[in-house]
PDB file of N, CA and C in Angstrom:
ATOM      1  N   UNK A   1      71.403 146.993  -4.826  1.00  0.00           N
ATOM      2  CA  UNK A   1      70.395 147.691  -5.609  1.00  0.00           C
ATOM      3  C   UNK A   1      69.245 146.752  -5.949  1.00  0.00           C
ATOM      4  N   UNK A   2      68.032 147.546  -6.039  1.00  0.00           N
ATOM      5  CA  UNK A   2      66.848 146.870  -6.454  1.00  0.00           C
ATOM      6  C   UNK A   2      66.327 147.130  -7.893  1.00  0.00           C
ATOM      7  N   UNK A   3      66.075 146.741  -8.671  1.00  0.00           N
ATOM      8  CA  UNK A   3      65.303 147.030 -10.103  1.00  0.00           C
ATOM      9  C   UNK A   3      63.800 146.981  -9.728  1.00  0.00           C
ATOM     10  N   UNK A   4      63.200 147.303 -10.316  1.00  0.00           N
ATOM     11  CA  UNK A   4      61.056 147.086  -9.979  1.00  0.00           C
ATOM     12  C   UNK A   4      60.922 147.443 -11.615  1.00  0.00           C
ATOM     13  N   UNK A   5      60.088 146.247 -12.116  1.00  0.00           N
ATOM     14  CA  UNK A   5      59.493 146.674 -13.519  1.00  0.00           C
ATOM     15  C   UNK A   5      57.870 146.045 -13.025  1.00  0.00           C
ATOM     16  N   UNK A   6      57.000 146.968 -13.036  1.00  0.00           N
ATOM     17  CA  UNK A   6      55.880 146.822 -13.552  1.00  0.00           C
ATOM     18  C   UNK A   6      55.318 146.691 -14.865  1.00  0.00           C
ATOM     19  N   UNK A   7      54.118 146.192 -14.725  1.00  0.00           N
ATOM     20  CA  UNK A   7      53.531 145.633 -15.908  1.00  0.00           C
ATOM     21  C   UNK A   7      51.677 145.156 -15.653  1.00  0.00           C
ATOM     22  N   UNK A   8      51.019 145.483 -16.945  1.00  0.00           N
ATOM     23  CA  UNK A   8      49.303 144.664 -15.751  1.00  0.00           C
ATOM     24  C   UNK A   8      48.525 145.933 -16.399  1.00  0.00           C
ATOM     25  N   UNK A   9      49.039 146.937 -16.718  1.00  0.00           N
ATOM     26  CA  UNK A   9      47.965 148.559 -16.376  1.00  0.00           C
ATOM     27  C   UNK A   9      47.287 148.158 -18.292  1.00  0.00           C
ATOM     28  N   UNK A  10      46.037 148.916 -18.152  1.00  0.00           N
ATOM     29  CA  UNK A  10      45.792 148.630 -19.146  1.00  0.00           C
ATOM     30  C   UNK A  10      44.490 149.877 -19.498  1.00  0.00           C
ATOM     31  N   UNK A  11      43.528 149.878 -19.959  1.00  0.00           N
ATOM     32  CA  UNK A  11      42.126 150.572 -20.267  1.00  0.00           C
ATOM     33  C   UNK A  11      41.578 149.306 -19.338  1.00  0.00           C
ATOM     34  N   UNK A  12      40.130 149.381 -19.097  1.00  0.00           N
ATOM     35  CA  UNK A  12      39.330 148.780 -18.726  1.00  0.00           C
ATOM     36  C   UNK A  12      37.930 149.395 -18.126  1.00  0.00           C
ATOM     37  N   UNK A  13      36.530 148.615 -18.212  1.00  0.00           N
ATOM     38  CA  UNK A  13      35.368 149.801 -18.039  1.00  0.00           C
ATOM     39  C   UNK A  13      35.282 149.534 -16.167  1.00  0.00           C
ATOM     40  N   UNK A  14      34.431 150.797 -15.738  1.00  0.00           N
ATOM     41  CA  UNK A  14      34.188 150.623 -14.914  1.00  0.00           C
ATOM     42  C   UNK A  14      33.730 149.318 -14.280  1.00  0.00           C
ATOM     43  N   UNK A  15      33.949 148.899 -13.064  1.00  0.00           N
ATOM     44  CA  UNK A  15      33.362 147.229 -12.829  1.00  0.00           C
ATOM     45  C   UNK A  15      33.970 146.155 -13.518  1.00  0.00           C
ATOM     46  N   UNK A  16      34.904 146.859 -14.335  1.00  0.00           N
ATOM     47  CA  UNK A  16      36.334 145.359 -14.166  1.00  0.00           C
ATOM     48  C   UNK A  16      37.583 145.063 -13.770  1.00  0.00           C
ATOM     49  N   UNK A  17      37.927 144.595 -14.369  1.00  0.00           N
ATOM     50  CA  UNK A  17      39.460 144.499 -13.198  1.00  0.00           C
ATOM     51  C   UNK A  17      40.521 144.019 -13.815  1.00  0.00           C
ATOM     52  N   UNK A  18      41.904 144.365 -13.091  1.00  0.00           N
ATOM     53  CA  UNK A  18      43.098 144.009 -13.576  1.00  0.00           C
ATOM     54  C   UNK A  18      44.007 143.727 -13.219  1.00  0.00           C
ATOM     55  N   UNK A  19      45.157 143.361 -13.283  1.00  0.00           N
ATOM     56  CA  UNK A  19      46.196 142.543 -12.532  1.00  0.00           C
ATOM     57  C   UNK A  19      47.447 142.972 -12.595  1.00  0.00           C
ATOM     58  N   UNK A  20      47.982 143.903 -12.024  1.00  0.00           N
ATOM     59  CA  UNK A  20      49.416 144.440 -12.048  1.00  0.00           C
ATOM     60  C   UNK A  20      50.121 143.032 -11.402  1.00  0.00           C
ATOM     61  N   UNK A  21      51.363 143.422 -12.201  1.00  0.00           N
ATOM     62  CA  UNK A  21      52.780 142.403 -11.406  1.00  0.00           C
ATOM     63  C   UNK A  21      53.732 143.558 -11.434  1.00  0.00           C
ATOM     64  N   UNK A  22      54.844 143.415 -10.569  1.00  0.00           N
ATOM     65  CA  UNK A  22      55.988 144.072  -9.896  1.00  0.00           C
ATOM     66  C   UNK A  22      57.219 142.758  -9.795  1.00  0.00           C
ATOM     67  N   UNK A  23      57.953 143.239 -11.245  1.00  0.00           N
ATOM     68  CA  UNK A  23      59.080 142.064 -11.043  1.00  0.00           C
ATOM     69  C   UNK A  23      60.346 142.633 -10.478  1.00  0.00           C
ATOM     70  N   UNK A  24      60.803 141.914  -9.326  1.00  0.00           N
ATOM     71  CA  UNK A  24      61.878 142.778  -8.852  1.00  0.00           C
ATOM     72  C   UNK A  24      63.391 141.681  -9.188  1.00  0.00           C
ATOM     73  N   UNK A  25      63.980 142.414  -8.944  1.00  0.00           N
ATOM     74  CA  UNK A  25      65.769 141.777  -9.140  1.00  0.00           C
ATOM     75  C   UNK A  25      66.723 142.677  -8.468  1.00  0.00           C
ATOM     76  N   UNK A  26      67.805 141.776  -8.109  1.00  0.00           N
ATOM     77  CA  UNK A  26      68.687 142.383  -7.077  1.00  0.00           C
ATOM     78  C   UNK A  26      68.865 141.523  -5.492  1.00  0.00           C
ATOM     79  N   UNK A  27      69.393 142.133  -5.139  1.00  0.00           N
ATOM     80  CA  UNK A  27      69.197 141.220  -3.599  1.00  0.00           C
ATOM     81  C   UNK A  27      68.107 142.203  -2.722  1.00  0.00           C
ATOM     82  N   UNK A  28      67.294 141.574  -2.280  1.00  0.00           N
ATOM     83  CA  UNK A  28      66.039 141.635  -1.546  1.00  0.00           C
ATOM     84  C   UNK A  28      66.386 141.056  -0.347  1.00  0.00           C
ATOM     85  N   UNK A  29      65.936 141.276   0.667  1.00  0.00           N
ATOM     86  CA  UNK A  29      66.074 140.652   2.029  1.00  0.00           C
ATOM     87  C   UNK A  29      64.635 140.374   2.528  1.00  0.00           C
ATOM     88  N   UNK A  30      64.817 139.453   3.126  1.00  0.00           N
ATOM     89  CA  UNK A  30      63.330 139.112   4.035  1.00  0.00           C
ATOM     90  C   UNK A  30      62.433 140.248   4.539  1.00  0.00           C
ATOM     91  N   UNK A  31      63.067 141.602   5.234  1.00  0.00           N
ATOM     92  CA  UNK A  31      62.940 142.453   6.086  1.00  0.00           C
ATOM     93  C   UNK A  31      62.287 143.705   4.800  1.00  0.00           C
ATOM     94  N   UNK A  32      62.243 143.506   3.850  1.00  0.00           N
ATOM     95  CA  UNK A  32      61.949 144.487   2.789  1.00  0.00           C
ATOM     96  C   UNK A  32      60.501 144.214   2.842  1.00  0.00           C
ATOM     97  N   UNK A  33      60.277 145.675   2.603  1.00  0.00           N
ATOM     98  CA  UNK A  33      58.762 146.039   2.155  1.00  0.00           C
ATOM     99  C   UNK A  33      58.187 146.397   1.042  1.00  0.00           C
ATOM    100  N   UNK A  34      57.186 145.335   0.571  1.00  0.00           N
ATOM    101  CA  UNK A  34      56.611 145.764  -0.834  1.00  0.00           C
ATOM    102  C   UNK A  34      55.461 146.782  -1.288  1.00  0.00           C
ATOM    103  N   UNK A  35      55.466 147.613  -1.828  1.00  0.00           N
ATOM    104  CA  UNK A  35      54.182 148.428  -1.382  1.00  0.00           C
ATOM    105  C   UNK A  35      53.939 148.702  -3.342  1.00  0.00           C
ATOM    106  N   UNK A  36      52.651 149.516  -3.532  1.00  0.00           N
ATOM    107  CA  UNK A  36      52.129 149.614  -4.279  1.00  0.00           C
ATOM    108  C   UNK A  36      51.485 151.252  -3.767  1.00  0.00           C
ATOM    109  N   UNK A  37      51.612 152.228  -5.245  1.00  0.00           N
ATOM    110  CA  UNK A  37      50.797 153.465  -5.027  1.00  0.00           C
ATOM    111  C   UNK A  37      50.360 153.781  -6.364  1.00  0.00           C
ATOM    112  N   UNK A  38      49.910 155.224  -6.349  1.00  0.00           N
ATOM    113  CA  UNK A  38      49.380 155.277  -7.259  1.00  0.00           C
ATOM    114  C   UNK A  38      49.542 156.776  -7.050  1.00  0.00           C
ATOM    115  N   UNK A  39      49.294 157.667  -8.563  1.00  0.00           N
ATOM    116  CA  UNK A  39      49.340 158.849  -8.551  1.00  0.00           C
ATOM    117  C   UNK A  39      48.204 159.449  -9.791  1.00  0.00           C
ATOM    118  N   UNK A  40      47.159 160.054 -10.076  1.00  0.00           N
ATOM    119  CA  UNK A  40      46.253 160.834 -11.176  1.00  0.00           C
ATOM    120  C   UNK A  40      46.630 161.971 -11.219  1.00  0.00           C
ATOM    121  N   UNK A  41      46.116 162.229 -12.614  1.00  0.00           N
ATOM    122  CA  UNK A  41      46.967 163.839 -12.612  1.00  0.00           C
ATOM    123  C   UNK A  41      46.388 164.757 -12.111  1.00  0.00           C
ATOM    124  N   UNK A  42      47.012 165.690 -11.543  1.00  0.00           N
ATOM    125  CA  UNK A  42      47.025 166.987 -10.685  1.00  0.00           C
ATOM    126  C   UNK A  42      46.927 166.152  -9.338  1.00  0.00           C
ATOM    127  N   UNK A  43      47.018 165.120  -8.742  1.00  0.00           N
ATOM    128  CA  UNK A  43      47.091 164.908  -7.473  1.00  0.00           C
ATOM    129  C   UNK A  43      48.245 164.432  -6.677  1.00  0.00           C
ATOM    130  N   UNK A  44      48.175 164.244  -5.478  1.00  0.00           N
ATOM    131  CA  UNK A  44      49.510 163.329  -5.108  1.00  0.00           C
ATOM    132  C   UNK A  44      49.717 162.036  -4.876  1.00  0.00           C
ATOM    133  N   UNK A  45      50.870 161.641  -4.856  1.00  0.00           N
ATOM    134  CA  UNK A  45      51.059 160.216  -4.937  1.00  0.00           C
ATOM    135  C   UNK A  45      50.162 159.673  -3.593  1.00  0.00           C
ATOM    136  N   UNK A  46      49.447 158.697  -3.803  1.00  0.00           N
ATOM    137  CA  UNK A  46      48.543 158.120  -2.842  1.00  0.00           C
ATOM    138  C   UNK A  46      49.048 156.630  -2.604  1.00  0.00           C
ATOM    139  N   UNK A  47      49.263 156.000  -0.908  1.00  0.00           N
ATOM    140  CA  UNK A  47      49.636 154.899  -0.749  1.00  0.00           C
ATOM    141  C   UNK A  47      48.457 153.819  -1.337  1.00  0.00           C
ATOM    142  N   UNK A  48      48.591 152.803  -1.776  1.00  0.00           N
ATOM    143  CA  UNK A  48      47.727 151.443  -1.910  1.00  0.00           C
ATOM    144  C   UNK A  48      47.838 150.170  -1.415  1.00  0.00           C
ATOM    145  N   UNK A  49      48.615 149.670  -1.064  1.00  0.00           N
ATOM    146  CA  UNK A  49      48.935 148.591  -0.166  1.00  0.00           C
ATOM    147  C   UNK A  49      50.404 148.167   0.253  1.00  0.00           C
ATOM    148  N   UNK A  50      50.610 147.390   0.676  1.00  0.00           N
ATOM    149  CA  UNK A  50      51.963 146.961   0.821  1.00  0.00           C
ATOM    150  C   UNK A  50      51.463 145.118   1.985  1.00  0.00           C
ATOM    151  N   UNK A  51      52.690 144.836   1.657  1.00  0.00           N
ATOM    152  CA  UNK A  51      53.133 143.678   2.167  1.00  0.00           C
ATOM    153  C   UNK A  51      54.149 143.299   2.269  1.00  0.00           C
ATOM    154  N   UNK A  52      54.961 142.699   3.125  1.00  0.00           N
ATOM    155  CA  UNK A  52      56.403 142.320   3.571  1.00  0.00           C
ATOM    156  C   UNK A  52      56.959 141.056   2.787  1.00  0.00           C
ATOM    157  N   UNK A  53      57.778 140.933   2.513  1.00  0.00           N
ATOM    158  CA  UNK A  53      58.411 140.309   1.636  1.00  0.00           C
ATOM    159  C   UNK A  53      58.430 139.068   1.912  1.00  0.00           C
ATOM    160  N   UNK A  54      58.639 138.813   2.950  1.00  0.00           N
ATOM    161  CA  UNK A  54      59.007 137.394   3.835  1.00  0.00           C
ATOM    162  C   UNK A  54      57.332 136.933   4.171  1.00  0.00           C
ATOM    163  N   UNK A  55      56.427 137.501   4.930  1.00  0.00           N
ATOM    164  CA  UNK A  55      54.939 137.037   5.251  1.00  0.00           C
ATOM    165  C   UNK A  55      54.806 137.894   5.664  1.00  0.00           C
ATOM    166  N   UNK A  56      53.506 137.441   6.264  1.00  0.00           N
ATOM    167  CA  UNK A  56      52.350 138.538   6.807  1.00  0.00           C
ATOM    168  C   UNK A  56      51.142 139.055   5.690  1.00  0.00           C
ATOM    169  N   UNK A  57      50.181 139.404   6.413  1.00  0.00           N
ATOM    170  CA  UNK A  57      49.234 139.580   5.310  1.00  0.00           C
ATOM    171  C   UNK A  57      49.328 141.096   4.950  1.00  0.00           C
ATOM    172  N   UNK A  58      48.653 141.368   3.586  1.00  0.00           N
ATOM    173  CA  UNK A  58      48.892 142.855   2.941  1.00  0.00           C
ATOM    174  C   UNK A  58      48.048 144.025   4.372  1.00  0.00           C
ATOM    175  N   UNK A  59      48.756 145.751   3.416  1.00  0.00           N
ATOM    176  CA  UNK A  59      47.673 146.112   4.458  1.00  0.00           C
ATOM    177  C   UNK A  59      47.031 147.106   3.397  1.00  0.00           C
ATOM    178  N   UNK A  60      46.011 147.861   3.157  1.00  0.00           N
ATOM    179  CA  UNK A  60      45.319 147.928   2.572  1.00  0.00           C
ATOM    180  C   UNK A  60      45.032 150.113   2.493  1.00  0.00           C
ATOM    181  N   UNK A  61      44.824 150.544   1.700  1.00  0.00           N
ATOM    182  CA  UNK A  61      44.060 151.861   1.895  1.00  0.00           C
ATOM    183  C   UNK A  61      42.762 151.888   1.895  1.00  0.00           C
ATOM    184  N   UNK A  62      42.136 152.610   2.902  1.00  0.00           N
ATOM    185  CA  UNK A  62      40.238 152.521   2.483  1.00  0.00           C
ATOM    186  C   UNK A  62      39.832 152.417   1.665  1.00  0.00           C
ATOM    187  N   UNK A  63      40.644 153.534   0.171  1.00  0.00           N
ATOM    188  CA  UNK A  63      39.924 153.476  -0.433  1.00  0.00           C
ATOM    189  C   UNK A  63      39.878 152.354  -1.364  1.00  0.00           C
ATOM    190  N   UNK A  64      40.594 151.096  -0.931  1.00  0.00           N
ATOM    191  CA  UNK A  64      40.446 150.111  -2.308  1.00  0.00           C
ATOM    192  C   UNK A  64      40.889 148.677  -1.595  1.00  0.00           C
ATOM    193  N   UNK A  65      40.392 149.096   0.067  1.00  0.00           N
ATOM    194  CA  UNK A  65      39.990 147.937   0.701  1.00  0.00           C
ATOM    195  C   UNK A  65      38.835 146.957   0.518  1.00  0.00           C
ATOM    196  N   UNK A  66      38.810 145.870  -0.001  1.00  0.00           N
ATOM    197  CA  UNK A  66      37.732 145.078  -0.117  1.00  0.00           C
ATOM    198  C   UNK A  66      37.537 144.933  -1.791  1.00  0.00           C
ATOM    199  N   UNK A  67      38.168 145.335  -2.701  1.00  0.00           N
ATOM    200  CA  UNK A  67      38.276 145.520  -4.405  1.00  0.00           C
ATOM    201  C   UNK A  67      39.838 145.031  -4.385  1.00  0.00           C
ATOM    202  N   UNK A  68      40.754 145.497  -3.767  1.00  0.00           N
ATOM    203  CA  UNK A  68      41.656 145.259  -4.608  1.00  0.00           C
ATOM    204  C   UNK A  68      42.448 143.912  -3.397  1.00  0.00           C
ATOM    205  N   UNK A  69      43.762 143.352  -3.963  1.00  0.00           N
ATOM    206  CA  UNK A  69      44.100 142.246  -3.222  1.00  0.00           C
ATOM    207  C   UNK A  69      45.210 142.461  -3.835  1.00  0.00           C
ATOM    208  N   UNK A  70      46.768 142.472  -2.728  1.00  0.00           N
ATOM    209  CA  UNK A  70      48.042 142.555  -3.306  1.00  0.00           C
ATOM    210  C   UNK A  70      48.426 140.926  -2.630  1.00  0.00           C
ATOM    211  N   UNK A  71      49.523 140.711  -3.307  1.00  0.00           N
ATOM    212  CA  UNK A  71      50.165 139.314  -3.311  1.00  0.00           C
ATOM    213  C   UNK A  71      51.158 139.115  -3.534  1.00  0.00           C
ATOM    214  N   UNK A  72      52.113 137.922  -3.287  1.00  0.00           N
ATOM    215  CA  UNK A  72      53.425 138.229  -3.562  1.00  0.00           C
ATOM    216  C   UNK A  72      54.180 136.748  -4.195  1.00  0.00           C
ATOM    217  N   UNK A  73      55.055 136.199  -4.998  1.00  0.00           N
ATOM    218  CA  UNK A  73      55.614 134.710  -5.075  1.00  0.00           C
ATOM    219  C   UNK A  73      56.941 135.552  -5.343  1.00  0.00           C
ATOM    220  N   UNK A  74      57.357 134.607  -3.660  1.00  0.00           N
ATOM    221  CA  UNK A  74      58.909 134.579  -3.338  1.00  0.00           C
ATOM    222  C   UNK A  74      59.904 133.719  -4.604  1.00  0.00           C
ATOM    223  N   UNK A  75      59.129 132.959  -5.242  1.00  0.00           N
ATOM    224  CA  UNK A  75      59.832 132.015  -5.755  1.00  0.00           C
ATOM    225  C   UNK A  75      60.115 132.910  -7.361  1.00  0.00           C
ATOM    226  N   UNK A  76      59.035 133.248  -7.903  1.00  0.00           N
ATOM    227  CA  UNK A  76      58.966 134.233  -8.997  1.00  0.00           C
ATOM    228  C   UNK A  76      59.743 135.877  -8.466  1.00  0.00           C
ATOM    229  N   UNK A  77      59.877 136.326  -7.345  1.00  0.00           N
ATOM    230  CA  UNK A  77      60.440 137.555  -7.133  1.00  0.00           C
ATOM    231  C   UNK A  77      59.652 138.489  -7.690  1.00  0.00           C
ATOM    232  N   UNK A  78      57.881 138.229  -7.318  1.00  0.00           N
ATOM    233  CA  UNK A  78      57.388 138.922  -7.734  1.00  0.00           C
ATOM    234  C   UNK A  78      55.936 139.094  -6.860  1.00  0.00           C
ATOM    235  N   UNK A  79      55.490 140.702  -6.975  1.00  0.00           N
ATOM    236  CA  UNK A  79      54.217 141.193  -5.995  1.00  0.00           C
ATOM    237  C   UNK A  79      53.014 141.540  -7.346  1.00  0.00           C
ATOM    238  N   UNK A  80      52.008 141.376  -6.402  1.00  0.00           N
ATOM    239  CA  UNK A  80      51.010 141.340  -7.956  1.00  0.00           C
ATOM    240  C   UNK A  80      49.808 142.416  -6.782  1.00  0.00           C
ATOM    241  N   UNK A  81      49.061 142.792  -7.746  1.00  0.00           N
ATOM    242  CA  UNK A  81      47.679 143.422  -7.177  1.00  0.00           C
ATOM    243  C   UNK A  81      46.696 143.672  -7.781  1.00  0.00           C
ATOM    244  N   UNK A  82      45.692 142.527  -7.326  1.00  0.00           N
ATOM    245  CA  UNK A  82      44.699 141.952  -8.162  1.00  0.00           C
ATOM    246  C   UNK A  82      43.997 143.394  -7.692  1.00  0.00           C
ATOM    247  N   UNK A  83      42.773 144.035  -9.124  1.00  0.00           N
ATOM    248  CA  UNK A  83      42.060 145.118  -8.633  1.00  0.00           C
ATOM    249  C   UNK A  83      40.721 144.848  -9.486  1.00  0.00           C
ATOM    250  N   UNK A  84      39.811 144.659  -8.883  1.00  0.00           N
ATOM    251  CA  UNK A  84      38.540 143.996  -8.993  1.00  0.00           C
ATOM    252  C   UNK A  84      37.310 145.453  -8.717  1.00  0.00           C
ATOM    253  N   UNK A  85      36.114 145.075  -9.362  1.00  0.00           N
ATOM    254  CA  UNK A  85      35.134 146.537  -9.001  1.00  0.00           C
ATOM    255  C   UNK A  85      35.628 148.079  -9.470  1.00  0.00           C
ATOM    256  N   UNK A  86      36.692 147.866 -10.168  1.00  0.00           N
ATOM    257  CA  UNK A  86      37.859 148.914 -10.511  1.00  0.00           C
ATOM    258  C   UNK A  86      36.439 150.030 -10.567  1.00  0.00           C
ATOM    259  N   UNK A  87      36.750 151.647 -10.361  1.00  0.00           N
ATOM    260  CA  UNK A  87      35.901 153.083 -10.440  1.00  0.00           C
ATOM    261  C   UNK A  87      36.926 153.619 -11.276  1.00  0.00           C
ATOM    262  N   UNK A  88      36.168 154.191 -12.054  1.00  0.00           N
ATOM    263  CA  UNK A  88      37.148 156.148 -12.270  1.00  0.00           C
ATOM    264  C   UNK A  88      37.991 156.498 -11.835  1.00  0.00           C
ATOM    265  N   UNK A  89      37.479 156.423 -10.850  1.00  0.00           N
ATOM    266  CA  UNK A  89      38.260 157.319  -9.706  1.00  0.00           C
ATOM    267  C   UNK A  89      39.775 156.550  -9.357  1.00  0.00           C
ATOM    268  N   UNK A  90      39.880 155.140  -9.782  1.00  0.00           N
ATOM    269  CA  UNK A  90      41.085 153.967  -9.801  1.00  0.00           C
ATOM    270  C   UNK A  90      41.861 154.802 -10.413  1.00  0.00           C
ATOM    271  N   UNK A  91      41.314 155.627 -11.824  1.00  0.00           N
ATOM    272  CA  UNK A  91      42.600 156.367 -12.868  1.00  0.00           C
ATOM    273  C   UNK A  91      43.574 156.613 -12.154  1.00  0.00           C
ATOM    274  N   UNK A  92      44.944 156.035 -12.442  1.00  0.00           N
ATOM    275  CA  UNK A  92      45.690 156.626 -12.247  1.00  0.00           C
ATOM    276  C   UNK A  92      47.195 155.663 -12.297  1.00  0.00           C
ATOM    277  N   UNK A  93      48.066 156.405 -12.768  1.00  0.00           N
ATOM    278  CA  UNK A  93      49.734 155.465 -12.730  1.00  0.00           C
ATOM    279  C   UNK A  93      49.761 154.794 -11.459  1.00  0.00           C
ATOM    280  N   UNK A  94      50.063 153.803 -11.448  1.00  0.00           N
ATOM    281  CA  UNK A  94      50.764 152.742 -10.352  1.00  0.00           C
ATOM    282  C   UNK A  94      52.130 152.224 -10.415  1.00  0.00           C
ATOM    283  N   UNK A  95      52.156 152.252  -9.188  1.00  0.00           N
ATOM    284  CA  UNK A  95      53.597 151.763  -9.361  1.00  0.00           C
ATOM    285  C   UNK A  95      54.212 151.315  -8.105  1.00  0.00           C
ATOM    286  N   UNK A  96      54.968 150.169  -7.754  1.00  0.00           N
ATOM    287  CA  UNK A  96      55.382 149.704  -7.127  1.00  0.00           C
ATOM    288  C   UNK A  96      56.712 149.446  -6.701  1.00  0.00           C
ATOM    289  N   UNK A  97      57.177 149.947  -5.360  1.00  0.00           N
ATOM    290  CA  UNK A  97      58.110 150.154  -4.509  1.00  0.00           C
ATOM    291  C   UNK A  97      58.695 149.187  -3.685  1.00  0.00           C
ATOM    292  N   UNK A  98      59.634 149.561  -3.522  1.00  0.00           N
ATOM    293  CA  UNK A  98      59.941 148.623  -1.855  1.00  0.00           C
ATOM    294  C   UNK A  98      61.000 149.202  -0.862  1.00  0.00           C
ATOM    295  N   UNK A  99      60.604 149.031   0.497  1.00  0.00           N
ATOM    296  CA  UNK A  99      61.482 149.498   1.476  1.00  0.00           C
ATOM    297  C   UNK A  99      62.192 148.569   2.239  1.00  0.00           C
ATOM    298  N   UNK A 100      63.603 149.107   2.824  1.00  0.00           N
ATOM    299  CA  UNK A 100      64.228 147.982   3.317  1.00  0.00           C
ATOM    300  C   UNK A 100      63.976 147.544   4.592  1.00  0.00           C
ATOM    301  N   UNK A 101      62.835 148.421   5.105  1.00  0.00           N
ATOM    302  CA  UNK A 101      62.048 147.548   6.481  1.00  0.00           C
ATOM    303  C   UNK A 101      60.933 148.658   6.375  1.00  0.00           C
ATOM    304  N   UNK A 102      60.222 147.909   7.631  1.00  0.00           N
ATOM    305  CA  UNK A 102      58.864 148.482   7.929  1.00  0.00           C
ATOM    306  C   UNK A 102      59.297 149.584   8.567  1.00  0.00           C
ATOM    307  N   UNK A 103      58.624 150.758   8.122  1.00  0.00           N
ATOM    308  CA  UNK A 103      58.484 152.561   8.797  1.00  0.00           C
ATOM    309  C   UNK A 103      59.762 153.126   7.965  1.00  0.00           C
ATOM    310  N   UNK A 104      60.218 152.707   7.158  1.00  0.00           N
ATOM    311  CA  UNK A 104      61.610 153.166   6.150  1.00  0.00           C
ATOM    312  C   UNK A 104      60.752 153.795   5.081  1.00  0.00           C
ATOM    313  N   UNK A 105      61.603 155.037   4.759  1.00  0.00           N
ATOM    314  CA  UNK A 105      60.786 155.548   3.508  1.00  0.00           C
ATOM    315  C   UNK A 105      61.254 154.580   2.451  1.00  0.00           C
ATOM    316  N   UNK A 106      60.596 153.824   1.364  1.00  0.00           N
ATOM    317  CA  UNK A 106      60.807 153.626   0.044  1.00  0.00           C
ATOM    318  C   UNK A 106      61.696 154.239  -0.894  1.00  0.00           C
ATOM    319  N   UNK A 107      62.829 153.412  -0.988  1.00  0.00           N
ATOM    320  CA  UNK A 107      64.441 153.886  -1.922  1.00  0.00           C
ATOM    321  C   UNK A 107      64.244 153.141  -2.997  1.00  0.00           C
ATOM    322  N   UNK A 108      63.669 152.148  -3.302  1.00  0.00           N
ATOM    323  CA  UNK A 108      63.564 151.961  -4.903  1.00  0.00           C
ATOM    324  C   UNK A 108      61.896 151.312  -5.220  1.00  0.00           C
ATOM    325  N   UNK A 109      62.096 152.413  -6.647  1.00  0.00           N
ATOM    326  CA  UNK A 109      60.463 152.539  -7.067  1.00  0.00           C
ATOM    327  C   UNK A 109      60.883 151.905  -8.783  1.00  0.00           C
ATOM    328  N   UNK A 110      59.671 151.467  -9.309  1.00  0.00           N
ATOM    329  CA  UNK A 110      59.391 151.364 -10.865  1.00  0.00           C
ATOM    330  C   UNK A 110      59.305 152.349 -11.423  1.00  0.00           C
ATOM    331  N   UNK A 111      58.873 151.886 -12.940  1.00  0.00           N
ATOM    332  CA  UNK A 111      58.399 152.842 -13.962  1.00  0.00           C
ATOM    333  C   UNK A 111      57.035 153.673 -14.078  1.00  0.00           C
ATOM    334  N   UNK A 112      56.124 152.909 -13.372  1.00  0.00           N
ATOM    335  CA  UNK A 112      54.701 153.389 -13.224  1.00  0.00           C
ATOM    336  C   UNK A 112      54.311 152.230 -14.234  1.00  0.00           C
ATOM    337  N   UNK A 113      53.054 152.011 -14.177  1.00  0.00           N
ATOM    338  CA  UNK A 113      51.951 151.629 -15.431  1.00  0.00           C
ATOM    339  C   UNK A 113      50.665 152.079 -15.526  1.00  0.00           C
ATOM    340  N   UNK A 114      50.000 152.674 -16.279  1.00  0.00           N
ATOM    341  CA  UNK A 114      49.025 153.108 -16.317  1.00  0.00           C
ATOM    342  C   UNK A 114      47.904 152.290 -16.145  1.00  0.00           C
ATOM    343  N   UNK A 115      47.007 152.687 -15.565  1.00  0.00           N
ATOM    344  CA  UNK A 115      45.460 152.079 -14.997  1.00  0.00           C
ATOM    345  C   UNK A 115      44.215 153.242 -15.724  1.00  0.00           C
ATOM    346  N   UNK A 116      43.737 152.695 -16.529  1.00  0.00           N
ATOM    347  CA  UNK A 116      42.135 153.569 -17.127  1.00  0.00           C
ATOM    348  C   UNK A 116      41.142 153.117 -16.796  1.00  0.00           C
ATOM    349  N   UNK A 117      40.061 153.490 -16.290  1.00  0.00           N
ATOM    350  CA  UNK A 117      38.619 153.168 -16.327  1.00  0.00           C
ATOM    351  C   UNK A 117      37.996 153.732 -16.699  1.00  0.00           C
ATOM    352  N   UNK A 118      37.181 153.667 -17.741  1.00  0.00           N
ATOM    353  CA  UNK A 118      36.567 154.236 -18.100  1.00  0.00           C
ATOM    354  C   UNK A 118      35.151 154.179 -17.591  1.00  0.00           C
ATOM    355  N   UNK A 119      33.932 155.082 -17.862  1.00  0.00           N
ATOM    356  CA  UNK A 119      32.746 155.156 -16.974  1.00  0.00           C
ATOM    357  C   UNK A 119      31.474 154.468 -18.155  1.00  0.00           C
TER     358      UNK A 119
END
């Protein structure tokens, strides 16, 4: 089993930024995938990045390619996602997952944390 506690979400105005972390525990394997989404209300859960546990670089959604930056310390057991230029339109719970390989649906998720921007 995996645990995921997020943490990072906060208020903030348009054009600033914030720093989620994703602390995980449990046994993790190299081959696991870390990902990050997000959900606003009345919509659906929308992917935001991910990155593999072991290396490789993140991969990104359009819409928050080039603003936001996910990251990971193997040593801390923990994925972070820096979100910079933050919009409005950012509103929304995040929350971070992981799968036990690449193209696997995601079997353990967090609590969410909330993300505000205000305009």
């Amino acid at each position: 089993q995996v645990q995921l506690a997020e943490s990072g979400g906060g208020l903030v105005q348009a054009g600033g930024s914030l720093r989620l972390s994703c602390a995980a525990s449990g046994r993790i394997f190299s081959s696991y995938v870390m990902g990050w989404f997000r959900q606003a209300p009345g919509k659906e859960r929308e992917f935001v990045a991910r990155i593999m546990w072991s290396s490789g670089t993140p991969y990104y959604a359009n819409s928050v390619k080039g603003r936001f930056t996910m990251s990971r310390d193997n040593a801390k057991n923990t994925v972070y996602l820096q979100m910079n230029s933050l919009k409005p339109e950012d509103t929304a719970v995040y929350s971070c997952a992981a799968s036990r390989a690449l193209g696997i649906a995601y079997d353990y998720w967090g609590q969410g944390t909330q993300v505000t921007v205000s305009s």
